[in-house]
C-alpha atoms as a PDB file:
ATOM      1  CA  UNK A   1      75.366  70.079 101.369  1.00  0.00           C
ATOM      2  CA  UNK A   2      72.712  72.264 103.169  1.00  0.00           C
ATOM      3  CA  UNK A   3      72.666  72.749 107.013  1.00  0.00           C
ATOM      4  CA  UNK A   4      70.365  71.468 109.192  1.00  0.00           C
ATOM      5  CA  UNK A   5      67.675  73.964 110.359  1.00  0.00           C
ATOM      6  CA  UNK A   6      68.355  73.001 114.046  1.00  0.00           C
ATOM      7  CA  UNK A   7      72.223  74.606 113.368  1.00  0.00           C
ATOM      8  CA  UNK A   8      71.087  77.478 110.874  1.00  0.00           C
ATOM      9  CA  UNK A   9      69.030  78.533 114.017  1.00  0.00           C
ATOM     10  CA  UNK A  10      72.056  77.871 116.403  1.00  0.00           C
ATOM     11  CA  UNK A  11      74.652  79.955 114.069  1.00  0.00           C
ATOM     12  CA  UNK A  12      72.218  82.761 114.023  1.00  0.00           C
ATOM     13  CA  UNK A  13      71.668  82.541 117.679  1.00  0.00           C
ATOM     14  CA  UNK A  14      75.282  82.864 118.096  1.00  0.00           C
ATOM     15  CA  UNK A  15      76.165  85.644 115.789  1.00  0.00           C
ATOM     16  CA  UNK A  16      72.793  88.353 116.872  1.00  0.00           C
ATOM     17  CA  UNK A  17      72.509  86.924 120.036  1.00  0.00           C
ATOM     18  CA  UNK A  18      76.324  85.705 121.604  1.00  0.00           C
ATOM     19  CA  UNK A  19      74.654  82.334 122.603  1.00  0.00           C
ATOM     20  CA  UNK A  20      76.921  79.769 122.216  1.00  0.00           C
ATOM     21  CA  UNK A  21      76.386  76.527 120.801  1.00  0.00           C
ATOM     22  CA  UNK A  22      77.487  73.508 122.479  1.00  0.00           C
ATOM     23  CA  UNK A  23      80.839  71.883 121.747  1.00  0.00           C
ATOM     24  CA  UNK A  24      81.281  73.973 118.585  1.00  0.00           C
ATOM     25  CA  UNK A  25      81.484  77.442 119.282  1.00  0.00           C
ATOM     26  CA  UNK A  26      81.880  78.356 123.049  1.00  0.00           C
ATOM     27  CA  UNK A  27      81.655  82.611 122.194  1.00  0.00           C
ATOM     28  CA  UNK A  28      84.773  83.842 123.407  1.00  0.00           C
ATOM     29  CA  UNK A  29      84.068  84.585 126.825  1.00  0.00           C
ATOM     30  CA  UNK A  30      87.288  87.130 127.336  1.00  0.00           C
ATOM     31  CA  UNK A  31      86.231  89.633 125.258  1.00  0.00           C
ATOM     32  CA  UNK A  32      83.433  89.265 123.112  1.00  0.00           C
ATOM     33  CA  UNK A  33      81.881  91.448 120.475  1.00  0.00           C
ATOM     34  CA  UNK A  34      78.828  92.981 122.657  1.00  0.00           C
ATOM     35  CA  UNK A  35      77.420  94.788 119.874  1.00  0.00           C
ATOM     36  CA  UNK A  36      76.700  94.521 115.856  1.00  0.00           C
ATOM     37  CA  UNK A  37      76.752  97.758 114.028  1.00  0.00           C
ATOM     38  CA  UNK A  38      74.388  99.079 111.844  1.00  0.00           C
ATOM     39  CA  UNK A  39      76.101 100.721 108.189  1.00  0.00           C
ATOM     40  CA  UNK A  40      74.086 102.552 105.540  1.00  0.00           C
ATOM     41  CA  UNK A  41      76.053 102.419 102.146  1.00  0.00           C
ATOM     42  CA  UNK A  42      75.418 104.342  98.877  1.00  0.00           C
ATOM     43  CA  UNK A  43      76.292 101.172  96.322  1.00  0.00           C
ATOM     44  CA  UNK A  44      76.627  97.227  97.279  1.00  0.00           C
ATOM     45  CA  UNK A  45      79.664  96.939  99.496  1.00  0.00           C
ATOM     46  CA  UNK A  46      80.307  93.672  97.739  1.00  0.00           C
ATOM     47  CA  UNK A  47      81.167  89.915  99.040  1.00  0.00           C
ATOM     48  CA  UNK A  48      84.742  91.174  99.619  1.00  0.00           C
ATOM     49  CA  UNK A  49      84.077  94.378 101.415  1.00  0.00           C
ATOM     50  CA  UNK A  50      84.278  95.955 104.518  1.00  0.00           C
ATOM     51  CA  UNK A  51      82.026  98.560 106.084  1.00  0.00           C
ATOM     52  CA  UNK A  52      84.221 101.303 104.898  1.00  0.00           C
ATOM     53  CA  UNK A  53      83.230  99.982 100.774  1.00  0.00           C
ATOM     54  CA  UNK A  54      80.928 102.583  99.978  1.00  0.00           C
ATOM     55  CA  UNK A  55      79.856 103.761 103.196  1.00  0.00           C
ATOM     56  CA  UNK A  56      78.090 107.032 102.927  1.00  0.00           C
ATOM     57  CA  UNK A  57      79.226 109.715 104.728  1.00  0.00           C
ATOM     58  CA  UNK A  58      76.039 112.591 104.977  1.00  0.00           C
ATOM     59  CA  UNK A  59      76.700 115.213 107.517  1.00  0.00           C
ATOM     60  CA  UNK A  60      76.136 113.634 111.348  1.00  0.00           C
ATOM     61  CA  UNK A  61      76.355 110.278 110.120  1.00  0.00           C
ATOM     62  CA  UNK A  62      77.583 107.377 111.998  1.00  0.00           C
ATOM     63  CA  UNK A  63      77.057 103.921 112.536  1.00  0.00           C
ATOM     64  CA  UNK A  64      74.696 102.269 115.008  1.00  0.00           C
ATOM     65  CA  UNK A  65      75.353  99.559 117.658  1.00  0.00           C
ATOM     66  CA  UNK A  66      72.593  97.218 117.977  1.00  0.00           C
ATOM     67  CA  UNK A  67      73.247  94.430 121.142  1.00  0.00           C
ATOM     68  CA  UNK A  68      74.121  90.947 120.877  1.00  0.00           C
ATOM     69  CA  UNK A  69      71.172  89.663 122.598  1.00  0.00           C
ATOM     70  CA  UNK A  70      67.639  89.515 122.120  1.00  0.00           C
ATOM     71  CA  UNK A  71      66.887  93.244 123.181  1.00  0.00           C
ATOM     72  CA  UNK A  72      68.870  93.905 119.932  1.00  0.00           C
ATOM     73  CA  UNK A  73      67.659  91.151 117.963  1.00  0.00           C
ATOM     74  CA  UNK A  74      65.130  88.313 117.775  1.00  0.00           C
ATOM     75  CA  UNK A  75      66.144  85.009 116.621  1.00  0.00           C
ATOM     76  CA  UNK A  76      64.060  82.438 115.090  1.00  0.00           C
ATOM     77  CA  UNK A  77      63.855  79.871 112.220  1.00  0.00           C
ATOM     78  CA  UNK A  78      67.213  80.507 111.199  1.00  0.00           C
ATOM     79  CA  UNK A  79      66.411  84.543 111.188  1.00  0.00           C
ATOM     80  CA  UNK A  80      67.395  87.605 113.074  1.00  0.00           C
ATOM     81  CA  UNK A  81      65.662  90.709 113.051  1.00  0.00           C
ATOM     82  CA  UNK A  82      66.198  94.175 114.548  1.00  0.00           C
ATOM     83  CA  UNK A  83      64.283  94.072 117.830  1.00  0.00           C
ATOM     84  CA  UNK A  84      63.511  97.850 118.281  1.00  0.00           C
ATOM     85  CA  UNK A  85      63.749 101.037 116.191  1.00  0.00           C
ATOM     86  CA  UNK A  86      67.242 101.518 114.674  1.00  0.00           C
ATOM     87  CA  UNK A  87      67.639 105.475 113.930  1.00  0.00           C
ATOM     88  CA  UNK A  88      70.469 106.909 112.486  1.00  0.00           C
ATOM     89  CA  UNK A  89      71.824 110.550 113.385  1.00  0.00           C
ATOM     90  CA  UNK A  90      69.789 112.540 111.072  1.00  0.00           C
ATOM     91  CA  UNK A  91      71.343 114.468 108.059  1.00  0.00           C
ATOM     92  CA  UNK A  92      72.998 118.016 108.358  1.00  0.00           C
ATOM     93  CA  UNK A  93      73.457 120.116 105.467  1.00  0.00           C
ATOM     94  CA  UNK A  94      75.450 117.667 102.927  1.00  0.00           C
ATOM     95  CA  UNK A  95      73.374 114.524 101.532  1.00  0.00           C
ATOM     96  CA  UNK A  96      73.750 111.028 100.324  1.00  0.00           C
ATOM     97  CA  UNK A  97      71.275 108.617  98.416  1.00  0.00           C
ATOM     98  CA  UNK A  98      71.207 105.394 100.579  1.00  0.00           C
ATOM     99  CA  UNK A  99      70.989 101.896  98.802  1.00  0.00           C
ATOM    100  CA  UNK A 100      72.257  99.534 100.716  1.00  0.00           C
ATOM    101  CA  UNK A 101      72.593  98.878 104.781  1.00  0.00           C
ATOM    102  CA  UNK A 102      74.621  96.079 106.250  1.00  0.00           C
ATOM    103  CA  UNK A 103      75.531  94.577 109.433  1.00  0.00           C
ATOM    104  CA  UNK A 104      79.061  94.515 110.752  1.00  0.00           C
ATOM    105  CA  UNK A 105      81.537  94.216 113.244  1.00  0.00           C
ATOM    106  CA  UNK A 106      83.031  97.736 114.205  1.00  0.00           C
ATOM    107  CA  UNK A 107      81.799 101.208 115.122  1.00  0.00           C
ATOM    108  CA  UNK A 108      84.210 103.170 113.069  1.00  0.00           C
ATOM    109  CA  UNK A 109      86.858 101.588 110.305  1.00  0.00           C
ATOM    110  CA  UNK A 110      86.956  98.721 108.204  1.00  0.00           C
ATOM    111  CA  UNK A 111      84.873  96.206 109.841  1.00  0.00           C
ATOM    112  CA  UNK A 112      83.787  92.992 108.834  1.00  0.00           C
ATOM    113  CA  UNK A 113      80.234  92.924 106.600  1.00  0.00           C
ATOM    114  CA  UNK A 114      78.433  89.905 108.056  1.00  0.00           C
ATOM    115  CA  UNK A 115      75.552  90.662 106.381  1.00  0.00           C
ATOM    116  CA  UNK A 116      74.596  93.434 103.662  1.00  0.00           C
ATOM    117  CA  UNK A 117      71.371  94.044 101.099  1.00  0.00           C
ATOM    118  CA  UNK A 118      69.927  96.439  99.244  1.00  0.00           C
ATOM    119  CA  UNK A 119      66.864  98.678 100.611  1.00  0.00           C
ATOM    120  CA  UNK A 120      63.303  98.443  98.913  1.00  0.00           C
ATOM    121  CA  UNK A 121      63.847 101.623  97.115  1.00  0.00           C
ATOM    122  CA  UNK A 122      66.944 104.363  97.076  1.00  0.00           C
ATOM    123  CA  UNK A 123      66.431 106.826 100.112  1.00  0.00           C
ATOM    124  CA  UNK A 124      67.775 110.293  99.560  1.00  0.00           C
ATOM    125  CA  UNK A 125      68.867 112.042 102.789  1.00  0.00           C
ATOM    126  CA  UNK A 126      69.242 115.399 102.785  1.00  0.00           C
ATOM    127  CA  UNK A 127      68.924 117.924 105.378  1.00  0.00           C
ATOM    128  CA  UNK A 128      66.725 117.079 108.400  1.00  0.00           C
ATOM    129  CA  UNK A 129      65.930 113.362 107.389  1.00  0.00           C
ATOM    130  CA  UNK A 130      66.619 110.696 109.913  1.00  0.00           C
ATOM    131  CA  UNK A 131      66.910 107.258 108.349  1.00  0.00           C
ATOM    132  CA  UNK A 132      65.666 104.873 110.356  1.00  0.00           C
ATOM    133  CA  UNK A 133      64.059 100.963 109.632  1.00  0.00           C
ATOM    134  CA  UNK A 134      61.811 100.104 112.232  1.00  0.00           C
ATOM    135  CA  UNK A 135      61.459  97.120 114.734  1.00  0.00           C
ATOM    136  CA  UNK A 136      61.228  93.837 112.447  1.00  0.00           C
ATOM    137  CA  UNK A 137      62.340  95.857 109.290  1.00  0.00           C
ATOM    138  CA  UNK A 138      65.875  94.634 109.050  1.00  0.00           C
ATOM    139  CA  UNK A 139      66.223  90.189 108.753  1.00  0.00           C
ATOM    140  CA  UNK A 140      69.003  88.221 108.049  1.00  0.00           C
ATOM    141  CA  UNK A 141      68.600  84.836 107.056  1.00  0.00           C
ATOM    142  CA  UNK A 142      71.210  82.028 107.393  1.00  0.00           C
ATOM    143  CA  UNK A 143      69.406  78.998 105.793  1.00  0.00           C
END
């Protein structure tokens, strides 16, 4: 059974933008996450995954936090999308061909992949190259 668009739209509301919805999930108000972080990946990191699954690891590289809220992401029919340039630390001397970015849970570690897909075409970093996916280029759908 499909959901409803009204509550694909709510769930992705919660999960890019911490707004709760009503009477079903209230968005722990101790501690929440306040940011999603950006991963690049050089193979699928897989349903059963975590960040760390084939994370690359070029010189400089790290992930990105992106904030829960709609400076970090915009949220509409039953999409979020990055809301402003997301640039990663560009490459030092050792490389990494990129295939794959996802969206997680922790800064450093095995987070949790919320979301994850492949890139248009492979990117090869190498010295000097910053990857980056500009404002609208990243969307995850929940429908």
């Amino acid at each position: 059974m499909p959901k409803s668009t009204t509550f694909s739209n709510d769930l992705v509301a919660l999960i890019f933008n911490a707004t709760a919805i009503a009477d079903i999930a209230e968005n722990d108000t101790s501690s929440p996450l306040a940011n999603l972080y950006l991963s690049l990946h050089t193979a699928d990191p897989g349903l059963g995954g975590s960040q760390l699954t084939n994370e690359t690891s070029y010189t400089n590289y790290a992930r990105i936090a992106v904030t829960r809220n709609g400076a970090g992401w915009t949220v509409a029919g039953g999409a979020a999308e990055n809301a402003a340039l997301a640039q990663f630390a560009q490459c030092g001397v050792t490389g990494a061909t990129i295939t794959h970015v996802a969206i997680g849970t922790a800064s450093s570690g095995a987070g949790k992949v919320l979301y994850a897909g492949s890139l248009t075409s492979s990117l090869a970093v190498a010295n000097l190259i910053q990857p980056q996916f500009a404002a609208g280029a990243l969307t995850a759908t929940e429908s």
